[in-house]
C-alpha atoms as a PDB file:
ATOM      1  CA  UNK A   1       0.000   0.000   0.000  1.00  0.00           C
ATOM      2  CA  UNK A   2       1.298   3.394  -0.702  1.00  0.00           C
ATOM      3  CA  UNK A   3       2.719   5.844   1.782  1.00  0.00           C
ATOM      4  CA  UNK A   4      -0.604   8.088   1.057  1.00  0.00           C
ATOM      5  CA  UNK A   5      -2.631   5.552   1.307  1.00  0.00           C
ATOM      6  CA  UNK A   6      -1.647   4.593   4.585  1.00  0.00           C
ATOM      7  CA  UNK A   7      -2.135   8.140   6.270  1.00  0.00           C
ATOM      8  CA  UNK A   8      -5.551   8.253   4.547  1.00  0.00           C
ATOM      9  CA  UNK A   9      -6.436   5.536   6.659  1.00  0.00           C
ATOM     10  CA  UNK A  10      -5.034   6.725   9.365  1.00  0.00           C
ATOM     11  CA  UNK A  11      -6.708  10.279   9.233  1.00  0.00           C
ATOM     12  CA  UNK A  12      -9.723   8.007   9.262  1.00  0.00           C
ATOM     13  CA  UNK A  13      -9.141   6.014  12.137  1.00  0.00           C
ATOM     14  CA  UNK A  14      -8.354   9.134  14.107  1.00  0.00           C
ATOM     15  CA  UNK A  15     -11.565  11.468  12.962  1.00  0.00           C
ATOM     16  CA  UNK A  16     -13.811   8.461  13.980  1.00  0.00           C
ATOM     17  CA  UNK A  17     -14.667   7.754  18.056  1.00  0.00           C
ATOM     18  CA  UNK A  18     -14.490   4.471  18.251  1.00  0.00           C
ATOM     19  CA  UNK A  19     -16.249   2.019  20.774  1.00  0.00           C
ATOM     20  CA  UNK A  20     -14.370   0.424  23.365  1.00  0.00           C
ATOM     21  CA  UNK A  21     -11.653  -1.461  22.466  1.00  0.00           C
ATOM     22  CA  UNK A  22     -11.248  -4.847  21.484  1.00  0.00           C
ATOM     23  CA  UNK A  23      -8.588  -7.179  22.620  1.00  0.00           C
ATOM     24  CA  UNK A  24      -7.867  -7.836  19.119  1.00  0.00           C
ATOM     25  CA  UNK A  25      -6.735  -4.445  18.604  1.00  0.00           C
ATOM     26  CA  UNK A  26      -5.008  -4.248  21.593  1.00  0.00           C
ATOM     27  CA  UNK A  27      -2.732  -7.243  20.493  1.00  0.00           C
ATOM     28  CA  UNK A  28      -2.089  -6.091  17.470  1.00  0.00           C
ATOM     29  CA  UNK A  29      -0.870  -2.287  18.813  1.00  0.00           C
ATOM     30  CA  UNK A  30       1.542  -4.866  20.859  1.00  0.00           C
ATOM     31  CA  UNK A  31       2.855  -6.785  17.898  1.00  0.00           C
ATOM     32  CA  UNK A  32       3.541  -3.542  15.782  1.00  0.00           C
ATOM     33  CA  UNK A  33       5.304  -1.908  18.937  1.00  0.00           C
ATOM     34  CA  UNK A  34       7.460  -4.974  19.202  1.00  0.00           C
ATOM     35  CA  UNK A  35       8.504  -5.368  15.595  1.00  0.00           C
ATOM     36  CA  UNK A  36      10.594  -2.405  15.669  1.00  0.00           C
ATOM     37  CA  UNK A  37      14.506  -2.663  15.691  1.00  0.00           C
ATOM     38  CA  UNK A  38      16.010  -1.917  18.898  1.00  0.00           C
ATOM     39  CA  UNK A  39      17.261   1.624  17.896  1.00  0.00           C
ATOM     40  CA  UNK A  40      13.699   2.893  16.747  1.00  0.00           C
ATOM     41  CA  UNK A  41      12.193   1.640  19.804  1.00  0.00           C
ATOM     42  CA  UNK A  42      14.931   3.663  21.524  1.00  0.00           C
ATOM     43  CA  UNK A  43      13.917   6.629  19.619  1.00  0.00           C
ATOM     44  CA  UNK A  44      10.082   6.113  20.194  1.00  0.00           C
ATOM     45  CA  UNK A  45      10.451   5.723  23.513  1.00  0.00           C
ATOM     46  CA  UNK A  46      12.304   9.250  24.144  1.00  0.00           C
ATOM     47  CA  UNK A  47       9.921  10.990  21.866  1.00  0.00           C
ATOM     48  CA  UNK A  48       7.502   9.708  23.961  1.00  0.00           C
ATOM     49  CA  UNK A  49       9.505  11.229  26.698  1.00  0.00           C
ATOM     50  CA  UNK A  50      10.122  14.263  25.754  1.00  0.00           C
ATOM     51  CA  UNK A  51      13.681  14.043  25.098  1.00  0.00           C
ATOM     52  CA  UNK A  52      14.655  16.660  22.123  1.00  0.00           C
ATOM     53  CA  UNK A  53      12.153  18.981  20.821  1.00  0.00           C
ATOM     54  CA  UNK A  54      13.649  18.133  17.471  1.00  0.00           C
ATOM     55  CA  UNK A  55      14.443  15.127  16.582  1.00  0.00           C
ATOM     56  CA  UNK A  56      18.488  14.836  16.339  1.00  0.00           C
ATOM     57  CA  UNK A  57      21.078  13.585  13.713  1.00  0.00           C
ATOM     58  CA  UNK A  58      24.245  12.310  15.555  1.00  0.00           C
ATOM     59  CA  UNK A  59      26.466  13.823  12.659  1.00  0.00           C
ATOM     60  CA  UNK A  60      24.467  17.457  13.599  1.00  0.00           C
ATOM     61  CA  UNK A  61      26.218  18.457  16.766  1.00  0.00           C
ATOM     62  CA  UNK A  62      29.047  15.600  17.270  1.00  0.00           C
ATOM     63  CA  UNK A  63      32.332  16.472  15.328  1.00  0.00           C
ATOM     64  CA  UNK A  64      33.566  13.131  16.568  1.00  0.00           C
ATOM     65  CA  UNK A  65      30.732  10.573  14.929  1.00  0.00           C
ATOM     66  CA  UNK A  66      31.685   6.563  14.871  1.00  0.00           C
ATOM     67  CA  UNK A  67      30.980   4.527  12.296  1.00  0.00           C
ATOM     68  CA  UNK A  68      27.981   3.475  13.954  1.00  0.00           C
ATOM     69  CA  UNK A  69      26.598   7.154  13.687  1.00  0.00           C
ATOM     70  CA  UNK A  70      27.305   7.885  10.163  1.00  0.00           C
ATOM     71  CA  UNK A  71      24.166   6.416   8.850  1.00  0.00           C
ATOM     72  CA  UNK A  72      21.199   9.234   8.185  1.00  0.00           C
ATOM     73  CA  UNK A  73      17.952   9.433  10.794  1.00  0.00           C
ATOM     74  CA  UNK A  74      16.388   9.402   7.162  1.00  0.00           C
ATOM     75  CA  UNK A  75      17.598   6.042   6.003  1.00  0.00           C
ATOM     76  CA  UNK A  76      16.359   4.373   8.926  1.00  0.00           C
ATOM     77  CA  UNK A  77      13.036   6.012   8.853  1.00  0.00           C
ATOM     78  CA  UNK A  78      12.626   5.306   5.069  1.00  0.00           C
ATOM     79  CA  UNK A  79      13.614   1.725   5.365  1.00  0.00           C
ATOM     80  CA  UNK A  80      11.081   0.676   8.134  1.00  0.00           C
ATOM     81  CA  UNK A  81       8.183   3.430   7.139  1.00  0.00           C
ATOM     82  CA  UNK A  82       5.696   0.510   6.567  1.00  0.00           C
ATOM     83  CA  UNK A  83       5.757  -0.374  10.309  1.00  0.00           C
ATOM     84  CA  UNK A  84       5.993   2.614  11.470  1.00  0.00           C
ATOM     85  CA  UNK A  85       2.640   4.015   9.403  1.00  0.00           C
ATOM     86  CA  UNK A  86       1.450   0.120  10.639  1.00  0.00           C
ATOM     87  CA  UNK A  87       2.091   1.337  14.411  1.00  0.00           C
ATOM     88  CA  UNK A  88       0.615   4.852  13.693  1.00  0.00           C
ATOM     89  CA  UNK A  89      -2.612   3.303  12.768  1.00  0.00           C
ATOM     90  CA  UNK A  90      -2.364   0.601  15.274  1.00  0.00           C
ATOM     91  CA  UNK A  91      -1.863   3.063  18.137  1.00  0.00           C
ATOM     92  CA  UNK A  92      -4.794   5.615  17.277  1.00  0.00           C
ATOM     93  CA  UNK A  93      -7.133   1.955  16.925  1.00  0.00           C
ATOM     94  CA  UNK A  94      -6.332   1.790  21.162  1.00  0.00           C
ATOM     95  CA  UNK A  95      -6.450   5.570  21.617  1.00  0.00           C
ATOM     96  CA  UNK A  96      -2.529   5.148  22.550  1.00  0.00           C
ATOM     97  CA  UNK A  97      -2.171   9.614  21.585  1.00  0.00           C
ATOM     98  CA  UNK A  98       1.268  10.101  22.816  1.00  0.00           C
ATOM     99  CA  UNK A  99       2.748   6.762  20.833  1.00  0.00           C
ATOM    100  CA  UNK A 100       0.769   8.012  18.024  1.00  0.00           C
ATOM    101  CA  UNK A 101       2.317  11.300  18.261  1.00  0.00           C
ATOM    102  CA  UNK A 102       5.754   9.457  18.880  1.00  0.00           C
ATOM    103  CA  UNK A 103       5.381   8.125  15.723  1.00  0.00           C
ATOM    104  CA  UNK A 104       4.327  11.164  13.986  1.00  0.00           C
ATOM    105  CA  UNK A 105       7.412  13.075  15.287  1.00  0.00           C
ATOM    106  CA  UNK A 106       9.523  10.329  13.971  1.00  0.00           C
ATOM    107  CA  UNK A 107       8.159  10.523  10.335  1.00  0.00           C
ATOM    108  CA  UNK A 108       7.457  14.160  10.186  1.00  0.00           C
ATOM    109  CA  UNK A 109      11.280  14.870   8.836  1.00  0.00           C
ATOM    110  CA  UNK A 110      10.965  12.157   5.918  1.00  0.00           C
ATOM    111  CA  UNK A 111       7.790  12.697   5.020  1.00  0.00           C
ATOM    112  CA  UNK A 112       8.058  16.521   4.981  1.00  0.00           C
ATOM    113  CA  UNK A 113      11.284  16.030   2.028  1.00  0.00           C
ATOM    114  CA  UNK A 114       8.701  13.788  -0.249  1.00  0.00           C
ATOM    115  CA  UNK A 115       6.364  16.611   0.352  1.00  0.00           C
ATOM    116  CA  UNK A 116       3.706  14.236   2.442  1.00  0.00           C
ATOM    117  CA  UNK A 117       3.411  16.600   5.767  1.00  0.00           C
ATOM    118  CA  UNK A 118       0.119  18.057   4.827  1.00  0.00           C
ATOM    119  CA  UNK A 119      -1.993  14.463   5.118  1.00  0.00           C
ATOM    120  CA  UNK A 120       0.543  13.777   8.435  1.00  0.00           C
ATOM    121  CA  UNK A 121      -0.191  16.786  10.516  1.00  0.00           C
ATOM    122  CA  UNK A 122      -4.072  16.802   9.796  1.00  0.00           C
ATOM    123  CA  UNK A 123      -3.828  13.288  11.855  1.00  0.00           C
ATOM    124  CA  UNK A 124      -1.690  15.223  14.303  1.00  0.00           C
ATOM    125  CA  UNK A 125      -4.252  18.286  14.396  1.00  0.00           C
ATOM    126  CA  UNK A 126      -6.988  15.242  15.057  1.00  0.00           C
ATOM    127  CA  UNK A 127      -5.435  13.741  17.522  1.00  0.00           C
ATOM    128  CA  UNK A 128      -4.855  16.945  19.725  1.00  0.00           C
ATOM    129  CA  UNK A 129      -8.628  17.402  19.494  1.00  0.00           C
ATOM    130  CA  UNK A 130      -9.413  14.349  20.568  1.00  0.00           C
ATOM    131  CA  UNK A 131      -6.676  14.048  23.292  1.00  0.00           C
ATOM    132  CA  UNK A 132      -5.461  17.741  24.096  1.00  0.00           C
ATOM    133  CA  UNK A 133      -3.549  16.580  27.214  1.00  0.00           C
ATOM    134  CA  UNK A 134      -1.114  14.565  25.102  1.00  0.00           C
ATOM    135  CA  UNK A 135       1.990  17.144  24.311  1.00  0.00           C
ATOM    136  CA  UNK A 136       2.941  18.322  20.697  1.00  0.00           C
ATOM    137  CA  UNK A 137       6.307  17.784  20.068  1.00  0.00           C
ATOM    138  CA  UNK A 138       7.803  22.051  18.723  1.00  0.00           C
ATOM    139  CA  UNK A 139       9.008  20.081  15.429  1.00  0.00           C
ATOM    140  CA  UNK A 140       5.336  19.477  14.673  1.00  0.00           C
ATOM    141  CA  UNK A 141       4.122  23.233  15.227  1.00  0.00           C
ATOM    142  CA  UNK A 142       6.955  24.556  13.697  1.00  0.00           C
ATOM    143  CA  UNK A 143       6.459  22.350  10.409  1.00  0.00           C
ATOM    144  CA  UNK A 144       2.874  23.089  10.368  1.00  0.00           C
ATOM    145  CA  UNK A 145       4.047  27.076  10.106  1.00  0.00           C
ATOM    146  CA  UNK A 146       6.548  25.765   7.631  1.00  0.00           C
ATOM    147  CA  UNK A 147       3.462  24.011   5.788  1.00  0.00           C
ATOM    148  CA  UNK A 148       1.346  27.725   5.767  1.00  0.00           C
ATOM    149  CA  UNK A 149       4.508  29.171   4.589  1.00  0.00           C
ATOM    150  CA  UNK A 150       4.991  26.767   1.498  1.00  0.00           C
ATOM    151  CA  UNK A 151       1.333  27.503   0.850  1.00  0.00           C
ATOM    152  CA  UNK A 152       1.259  30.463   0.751  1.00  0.00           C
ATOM    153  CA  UNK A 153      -1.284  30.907   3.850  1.00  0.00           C
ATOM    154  CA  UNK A 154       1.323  33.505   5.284  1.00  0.00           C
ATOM    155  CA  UNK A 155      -1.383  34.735   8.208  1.00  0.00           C
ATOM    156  CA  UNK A 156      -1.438  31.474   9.651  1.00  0.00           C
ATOM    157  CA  UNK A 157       2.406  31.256   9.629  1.00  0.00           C
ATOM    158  CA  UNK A 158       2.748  33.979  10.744  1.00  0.00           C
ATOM    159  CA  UNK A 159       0.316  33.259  13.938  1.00  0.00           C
ATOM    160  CA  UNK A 160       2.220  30.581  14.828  1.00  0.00           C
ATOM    161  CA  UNK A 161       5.793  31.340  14.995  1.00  0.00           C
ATOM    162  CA  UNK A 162       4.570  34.403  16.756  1.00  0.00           C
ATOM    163  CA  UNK A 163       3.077  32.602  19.413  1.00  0.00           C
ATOM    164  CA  UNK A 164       6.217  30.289  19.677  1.00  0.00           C
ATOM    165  CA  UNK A 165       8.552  34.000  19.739  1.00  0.00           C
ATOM    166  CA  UNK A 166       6.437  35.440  22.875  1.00  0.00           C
ATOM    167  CA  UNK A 167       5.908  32.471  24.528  1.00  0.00           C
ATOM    168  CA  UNK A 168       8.969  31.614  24.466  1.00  0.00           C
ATOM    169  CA  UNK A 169       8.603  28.217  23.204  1.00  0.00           C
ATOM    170  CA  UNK A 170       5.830  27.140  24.863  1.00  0.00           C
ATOM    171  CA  UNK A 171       4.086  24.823  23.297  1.00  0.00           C
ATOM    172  CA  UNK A 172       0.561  23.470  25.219  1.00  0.00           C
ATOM    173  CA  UNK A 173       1.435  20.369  27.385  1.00  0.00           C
ATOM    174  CA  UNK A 174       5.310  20.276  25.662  1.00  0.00           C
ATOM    175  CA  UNK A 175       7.802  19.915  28.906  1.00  0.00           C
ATOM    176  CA  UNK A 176      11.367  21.179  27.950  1.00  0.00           C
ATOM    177  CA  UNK A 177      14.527  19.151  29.602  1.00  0.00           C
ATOM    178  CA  UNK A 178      16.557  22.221  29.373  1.00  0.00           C
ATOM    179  CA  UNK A 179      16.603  25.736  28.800  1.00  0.00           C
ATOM    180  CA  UNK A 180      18.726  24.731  25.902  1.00  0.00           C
ATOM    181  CA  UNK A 181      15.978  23.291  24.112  1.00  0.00           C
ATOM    182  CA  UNK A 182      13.881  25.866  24.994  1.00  0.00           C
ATOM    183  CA  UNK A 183      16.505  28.578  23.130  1.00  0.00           C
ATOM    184  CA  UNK A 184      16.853  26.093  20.308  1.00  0.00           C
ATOM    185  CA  UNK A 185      13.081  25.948  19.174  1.00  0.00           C
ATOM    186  CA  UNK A 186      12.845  29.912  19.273  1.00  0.00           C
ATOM    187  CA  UNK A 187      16.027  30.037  17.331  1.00  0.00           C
ATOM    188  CA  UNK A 188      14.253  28.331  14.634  1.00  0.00           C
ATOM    189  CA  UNK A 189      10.977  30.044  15.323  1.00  0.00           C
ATOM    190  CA  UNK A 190      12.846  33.100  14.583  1.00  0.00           C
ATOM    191  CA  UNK A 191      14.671  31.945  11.807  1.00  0.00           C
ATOM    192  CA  UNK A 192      11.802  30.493   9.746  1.00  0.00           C
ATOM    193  CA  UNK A 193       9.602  33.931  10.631  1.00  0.00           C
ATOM    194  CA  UNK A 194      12.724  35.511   8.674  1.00  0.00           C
ATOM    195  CA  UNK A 195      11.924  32.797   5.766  1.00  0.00           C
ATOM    196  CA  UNK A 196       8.251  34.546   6.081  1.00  0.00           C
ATOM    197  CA  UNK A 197       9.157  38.248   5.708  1.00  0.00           C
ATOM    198  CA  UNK A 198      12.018  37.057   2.886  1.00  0.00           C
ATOM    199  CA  UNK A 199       9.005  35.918   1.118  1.00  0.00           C
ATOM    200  CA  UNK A 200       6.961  39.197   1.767  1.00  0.00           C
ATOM    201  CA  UNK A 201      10.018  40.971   0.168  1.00  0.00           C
ATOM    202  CA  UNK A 202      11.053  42.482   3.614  1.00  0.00           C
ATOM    203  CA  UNK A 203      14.509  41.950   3.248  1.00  0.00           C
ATOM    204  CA  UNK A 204      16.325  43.884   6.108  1.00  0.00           C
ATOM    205  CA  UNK A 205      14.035  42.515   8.532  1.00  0.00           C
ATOM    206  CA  UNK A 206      14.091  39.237   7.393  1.00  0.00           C
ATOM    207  CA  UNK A 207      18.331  39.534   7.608  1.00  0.00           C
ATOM    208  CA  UNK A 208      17.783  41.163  11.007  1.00  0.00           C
ATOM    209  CA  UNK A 209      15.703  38.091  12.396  1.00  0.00           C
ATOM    210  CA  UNK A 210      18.274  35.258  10.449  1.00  0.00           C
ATOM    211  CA  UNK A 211      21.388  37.421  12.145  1.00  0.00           C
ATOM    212  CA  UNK A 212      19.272  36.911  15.090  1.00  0.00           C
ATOM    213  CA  UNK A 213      18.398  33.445  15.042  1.00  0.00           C
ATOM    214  CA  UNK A 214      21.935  32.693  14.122  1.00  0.00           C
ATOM    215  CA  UNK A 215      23.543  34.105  17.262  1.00  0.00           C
ATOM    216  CA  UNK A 216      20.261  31.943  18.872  1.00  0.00           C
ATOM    217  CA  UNK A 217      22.185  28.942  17.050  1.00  0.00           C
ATOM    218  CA  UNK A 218      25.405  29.426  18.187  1.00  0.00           C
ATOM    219  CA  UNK A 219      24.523  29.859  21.666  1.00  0.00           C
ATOM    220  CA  UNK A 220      23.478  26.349  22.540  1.00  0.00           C
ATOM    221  CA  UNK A 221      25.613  24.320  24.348  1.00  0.00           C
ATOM    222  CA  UNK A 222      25.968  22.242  21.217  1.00  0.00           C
ATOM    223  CA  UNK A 223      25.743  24.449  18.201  1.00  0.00           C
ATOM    224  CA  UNK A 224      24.385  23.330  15.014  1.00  0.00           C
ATOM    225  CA  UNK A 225      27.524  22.481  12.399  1.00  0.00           C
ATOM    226  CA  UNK A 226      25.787  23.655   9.512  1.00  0.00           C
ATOM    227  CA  UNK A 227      24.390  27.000  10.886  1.00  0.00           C
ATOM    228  CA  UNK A 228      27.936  27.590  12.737  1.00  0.00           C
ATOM    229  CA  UNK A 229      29.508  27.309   9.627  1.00  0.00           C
ATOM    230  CA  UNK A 230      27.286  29.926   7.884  1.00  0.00           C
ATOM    231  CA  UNK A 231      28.208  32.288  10.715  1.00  0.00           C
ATOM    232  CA  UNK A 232      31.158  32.004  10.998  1.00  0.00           C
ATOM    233  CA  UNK A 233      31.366  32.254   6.695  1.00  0.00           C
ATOM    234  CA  UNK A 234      29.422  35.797   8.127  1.00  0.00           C
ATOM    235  CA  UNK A 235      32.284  36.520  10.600  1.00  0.00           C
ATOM    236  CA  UNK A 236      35.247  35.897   7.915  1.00  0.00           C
ATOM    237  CA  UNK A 237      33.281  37.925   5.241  1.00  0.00           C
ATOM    238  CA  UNK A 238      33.052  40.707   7.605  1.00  0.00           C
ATOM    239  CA  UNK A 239      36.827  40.893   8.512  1.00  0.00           C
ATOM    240  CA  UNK A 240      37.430  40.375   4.727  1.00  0.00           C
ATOM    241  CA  UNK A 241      35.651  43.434   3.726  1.00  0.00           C
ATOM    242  CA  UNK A 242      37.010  45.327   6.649  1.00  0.00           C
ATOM    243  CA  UNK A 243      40.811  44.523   5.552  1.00  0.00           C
ATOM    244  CA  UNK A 244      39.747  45.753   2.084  1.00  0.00           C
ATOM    245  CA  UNK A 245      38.447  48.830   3.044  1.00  0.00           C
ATOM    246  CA  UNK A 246      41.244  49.725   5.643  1.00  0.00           C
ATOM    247  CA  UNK A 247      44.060  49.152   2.865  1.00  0.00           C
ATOM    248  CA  UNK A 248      42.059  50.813   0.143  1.00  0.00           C
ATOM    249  CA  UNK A 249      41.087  54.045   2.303  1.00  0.00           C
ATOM    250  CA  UNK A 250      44.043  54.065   4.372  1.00  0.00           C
ATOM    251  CA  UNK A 251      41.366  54.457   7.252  1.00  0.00           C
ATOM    252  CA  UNK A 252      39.740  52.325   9.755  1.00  0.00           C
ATOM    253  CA  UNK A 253      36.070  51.208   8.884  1.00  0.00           C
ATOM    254  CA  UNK A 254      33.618  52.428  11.048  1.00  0.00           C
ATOM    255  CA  UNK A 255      31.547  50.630  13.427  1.00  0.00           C
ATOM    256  CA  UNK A 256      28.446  51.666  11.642  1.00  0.00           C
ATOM    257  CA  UNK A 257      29.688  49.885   7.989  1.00  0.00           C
ATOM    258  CA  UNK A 258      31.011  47.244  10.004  1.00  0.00           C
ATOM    259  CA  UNK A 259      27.169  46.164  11.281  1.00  0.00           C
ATOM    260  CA  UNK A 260      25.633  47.132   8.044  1.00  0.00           C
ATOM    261  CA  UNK A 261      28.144  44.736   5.547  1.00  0.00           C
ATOM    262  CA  UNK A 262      26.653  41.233   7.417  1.00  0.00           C
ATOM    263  CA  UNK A 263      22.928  42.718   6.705  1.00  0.00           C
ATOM    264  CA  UNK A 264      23.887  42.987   3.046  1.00  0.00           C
ATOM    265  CA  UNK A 265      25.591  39.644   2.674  1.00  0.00           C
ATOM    266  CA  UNK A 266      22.444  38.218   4.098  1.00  0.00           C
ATOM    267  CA  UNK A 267      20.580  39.691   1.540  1.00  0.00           C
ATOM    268  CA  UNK A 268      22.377  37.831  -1.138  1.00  0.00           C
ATOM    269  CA  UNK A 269      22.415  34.922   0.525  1.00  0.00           C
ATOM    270  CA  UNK A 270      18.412  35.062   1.119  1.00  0.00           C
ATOM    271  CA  UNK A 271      18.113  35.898  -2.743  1.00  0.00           C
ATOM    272  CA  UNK A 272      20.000  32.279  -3.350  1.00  0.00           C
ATOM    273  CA  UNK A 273      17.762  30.883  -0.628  1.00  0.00           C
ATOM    274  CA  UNK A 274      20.505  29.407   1.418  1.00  0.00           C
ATOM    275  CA  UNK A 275      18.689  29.897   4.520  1.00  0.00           C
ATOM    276  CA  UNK A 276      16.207  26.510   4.197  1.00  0.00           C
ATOM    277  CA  UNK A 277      17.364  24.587   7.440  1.00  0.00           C
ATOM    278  CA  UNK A 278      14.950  21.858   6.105  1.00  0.00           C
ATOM    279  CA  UNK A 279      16.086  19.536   8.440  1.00  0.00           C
ATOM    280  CA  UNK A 280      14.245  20.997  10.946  1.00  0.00           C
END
């Protein structure tokens, strides 16, 4: 059966109360829980608790990886997908939200790249009707604003990552494990609102709030390789441009230039659309 397929039925399943629940069902949730390898039922289980409010990649934040770590989050996912969509359904059939939401949080990355999200967060968005006690992992609101922002439906984006900015993070029933992770999801938030005013052709605002979320970025205790890299490609174009100005005027650069060179690298860089951090 086909990956669309598959959430159909489970966007059924989960817009339907159902009676009370058979045994049948109840073995079956148990069966598809159990088939999973050993490192996805690690995984499950610490989405389940709350672990990461994204879901990591080892070769993200660890500049020492094994071999062990090399291999993608999205390899794994896309080679056991059928039992994963086969525990999805499975736990919604016992009303077991927060594995169902496990699940989703899981799949939300791979399906998101092959452009599935939209069918995948309408059975999240049914589930958190029907269970609004269960917590919502940030990923999940963040790529629903993502979704509105692909769409076009800038409003609703826009409400969103708002909320996410003044809140700071706070996300219903969602309990952070550290302050850390609490930084990291409104470094995003902020960096994907830039995305939004990029696309409303605000351009120094939408630098300001990238420069923003990329100091955000750097600040964790375990900074991001791919956004440290951009910054500090900002930091060495800065001092580039302020060694070619010095020797060509004979003068020093002033402060002001200094801040303002950054905002107008950004822009170039937003015009190439560098700034997709799709692995969030």
């Amino acid at each position: 059966m086909e990956v669309g397929d598959l959430l159909s039925e489970c966007a059924k399943c989960a817009a339907v109360r159902r009676a009370p629940i058979s045994q049948a069902h109840r073995l079956h949730f148990c069966s598809c829980r159990d088939s999973l390898s050993a490192e996805l039922a690690s995984l499950l289980q610490e989405a389940v608790d709350m672990k990461w409010p994204f879901v990591p990649e080892k070769w993200q934040f660890n500049p020492a990886i094994g071999a062990s770590d090399k291999t993608n989050l999205s390899d794994l996912i896309r080679d056991h997908l059928p039992k994963l969509l086969a525990l999805l359904k499975a736990s919604i059939m016992v009303d077991e939200a927060p594995t169902a939401l496990a699940v989703i949080l899981l799949v939300d990355r791979f399906l998101y790249w092959t452009d599935q999200s939209s069918q995948l967060l309408k059975i999240a968005r049914l589930l958190h009707k029907a269970h609004p006690e269960t917590p919502i992992a940030p990923q999940l609101v963040i790529r629903q604003s993502r979704v509105y922002l692909n769409s076009g439906k800038l409003q609703r984006a826009e409400f969103i990552l708002s909320s996410l900015i003044q809140n700071c993070g706070t996300t219903g029933c969602w309990t952070y494990r550290s302050e850390s992770d609490r930084a990291l999801v409104q470094a995003v938030s902020v960096q994907v609102r830039g995305t939004l005013l990029q696309k409303l052709g605000l351009w120094r605002e939408a630098a300001e709030l990238i420069c923003a979320s990329l100091v955000g970025y750097y600040a964790l205790p375990q900074p991001d390789r791919k956004v440290t890299l951009i910054l500090l490609l900002l930091i060495y174009t800065e001092s580039l441009w302020s060694d070619i100005y010095a020797t060509t005027l004979h003068t020093k650069p002033s402060k002001l230039k200094m801040k303002i060179f950054p905002l107008k690298f950004l822009y170039f860089l937003l015009s190439k659309n560098v700034f997709t951090f799709n692995h969030r």
